[in-house]
C-alpha atoms as a PDB file:
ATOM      1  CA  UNK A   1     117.005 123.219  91.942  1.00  0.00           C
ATOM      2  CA  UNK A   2     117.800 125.239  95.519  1.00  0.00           C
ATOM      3  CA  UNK A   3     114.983 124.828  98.000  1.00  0.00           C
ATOM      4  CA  UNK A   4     115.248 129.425  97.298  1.00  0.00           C
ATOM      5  CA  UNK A   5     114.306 128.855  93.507  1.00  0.00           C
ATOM      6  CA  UNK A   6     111.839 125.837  94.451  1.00  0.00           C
ATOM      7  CA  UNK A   7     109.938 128.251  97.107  1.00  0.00           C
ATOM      8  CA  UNK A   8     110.121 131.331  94.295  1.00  0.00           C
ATOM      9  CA  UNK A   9     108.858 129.125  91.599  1.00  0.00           C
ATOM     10  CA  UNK A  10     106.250 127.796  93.809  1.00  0.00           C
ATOM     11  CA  UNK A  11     104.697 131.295  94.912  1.00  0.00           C
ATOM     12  CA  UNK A  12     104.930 132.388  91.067  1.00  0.00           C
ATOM     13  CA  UNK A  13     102.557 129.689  90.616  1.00  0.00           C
ATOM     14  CA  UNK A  14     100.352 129.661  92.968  1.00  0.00           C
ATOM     15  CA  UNK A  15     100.007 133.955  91.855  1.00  0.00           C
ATOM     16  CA  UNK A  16      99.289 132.690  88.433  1.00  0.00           C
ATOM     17  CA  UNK A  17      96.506 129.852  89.476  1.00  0.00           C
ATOM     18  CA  UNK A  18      94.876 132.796  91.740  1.00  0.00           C
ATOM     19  CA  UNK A  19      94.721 135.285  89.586  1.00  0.00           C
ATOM     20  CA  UNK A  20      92.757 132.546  86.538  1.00  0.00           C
ATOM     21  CA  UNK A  21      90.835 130.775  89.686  1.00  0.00           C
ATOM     22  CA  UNK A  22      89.681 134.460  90.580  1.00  0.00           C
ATOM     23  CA  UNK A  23      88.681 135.523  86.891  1.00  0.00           C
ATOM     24  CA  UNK A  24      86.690 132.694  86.812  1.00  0.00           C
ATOM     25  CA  UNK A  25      85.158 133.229  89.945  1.00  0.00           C
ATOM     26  CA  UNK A  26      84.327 136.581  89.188  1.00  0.00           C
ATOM     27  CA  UNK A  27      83.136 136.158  85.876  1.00  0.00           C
ATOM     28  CA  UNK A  28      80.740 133.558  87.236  1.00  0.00           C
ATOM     29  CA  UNK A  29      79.580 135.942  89.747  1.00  0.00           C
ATOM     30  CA  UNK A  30      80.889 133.132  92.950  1.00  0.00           C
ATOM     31  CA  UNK A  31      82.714 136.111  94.205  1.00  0.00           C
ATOM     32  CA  UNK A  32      83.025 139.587  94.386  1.00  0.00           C
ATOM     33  CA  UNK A  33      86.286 141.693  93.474  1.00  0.00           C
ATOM     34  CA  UNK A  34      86.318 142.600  97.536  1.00  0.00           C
ATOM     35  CA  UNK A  35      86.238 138.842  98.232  1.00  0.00           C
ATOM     36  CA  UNK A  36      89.168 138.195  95.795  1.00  0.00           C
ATOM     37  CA  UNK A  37      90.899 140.941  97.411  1.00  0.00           C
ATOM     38  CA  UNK A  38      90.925 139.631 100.693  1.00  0.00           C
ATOM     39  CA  UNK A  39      92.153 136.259  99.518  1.00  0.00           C
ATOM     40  CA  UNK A  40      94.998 137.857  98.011  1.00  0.00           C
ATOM     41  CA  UNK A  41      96.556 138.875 100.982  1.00  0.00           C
ATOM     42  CA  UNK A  42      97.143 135.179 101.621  1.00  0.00           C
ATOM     43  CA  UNK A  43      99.271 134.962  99.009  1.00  0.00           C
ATOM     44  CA  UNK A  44     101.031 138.026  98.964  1.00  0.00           C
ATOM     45  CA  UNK A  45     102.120 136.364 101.937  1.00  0.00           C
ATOM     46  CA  UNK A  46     103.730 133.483 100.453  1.00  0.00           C
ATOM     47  CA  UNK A  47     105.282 135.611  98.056  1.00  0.00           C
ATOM     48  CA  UNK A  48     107.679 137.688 101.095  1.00  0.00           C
ATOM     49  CA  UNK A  49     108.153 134.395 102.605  1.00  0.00           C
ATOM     50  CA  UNK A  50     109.908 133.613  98.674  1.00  0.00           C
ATOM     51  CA  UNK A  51     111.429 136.980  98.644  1.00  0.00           C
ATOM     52  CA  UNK A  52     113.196 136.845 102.341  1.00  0.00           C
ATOM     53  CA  UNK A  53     114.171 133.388 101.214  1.00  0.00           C
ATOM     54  CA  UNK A  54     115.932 134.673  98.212  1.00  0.00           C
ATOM     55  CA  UNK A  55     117.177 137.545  99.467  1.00  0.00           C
ATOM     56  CA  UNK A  56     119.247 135.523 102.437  1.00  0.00           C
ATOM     57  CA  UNK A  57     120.573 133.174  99.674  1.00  0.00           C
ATOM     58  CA  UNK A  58     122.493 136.311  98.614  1.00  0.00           C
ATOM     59  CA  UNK A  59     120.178 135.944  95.120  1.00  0.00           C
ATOM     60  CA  UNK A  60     118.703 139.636  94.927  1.00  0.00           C
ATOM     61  CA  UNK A  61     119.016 141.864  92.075  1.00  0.00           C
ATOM     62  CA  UNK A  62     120.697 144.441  93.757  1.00  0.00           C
END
């Protein structure tokens, strides 16, 4: 596997454990959806670092 597809498949991950870490949270009342929020910027992060990766291996969907 590419070091592109690694880094994709690596923020698709990380997305997925957020989002069930941050139900949990929630649902336990450790955090608030404003909190959770503000984390997510963090990874949305990660994900455009994939995407720009991706894109300049000539992989988009275009």
């Amino acid at each position: 596997m590419n070091p592109t597809t690694m880094a994709t498949v690596n923020a698709l991950i990380e997305i997925g454990v957020f989002t069930f870490k941050s139900i949990k949270a929630v649902q336990n009342g450790d955090k608030t959806p404003d909190e959770i929020r503000a984390e997510w910027s963090v990874i949305t992060v990660k994900l455009d670092d994939a995407w720009v990766a991706w894109e300049a291996a000539g992989l988009d969907n275009d």
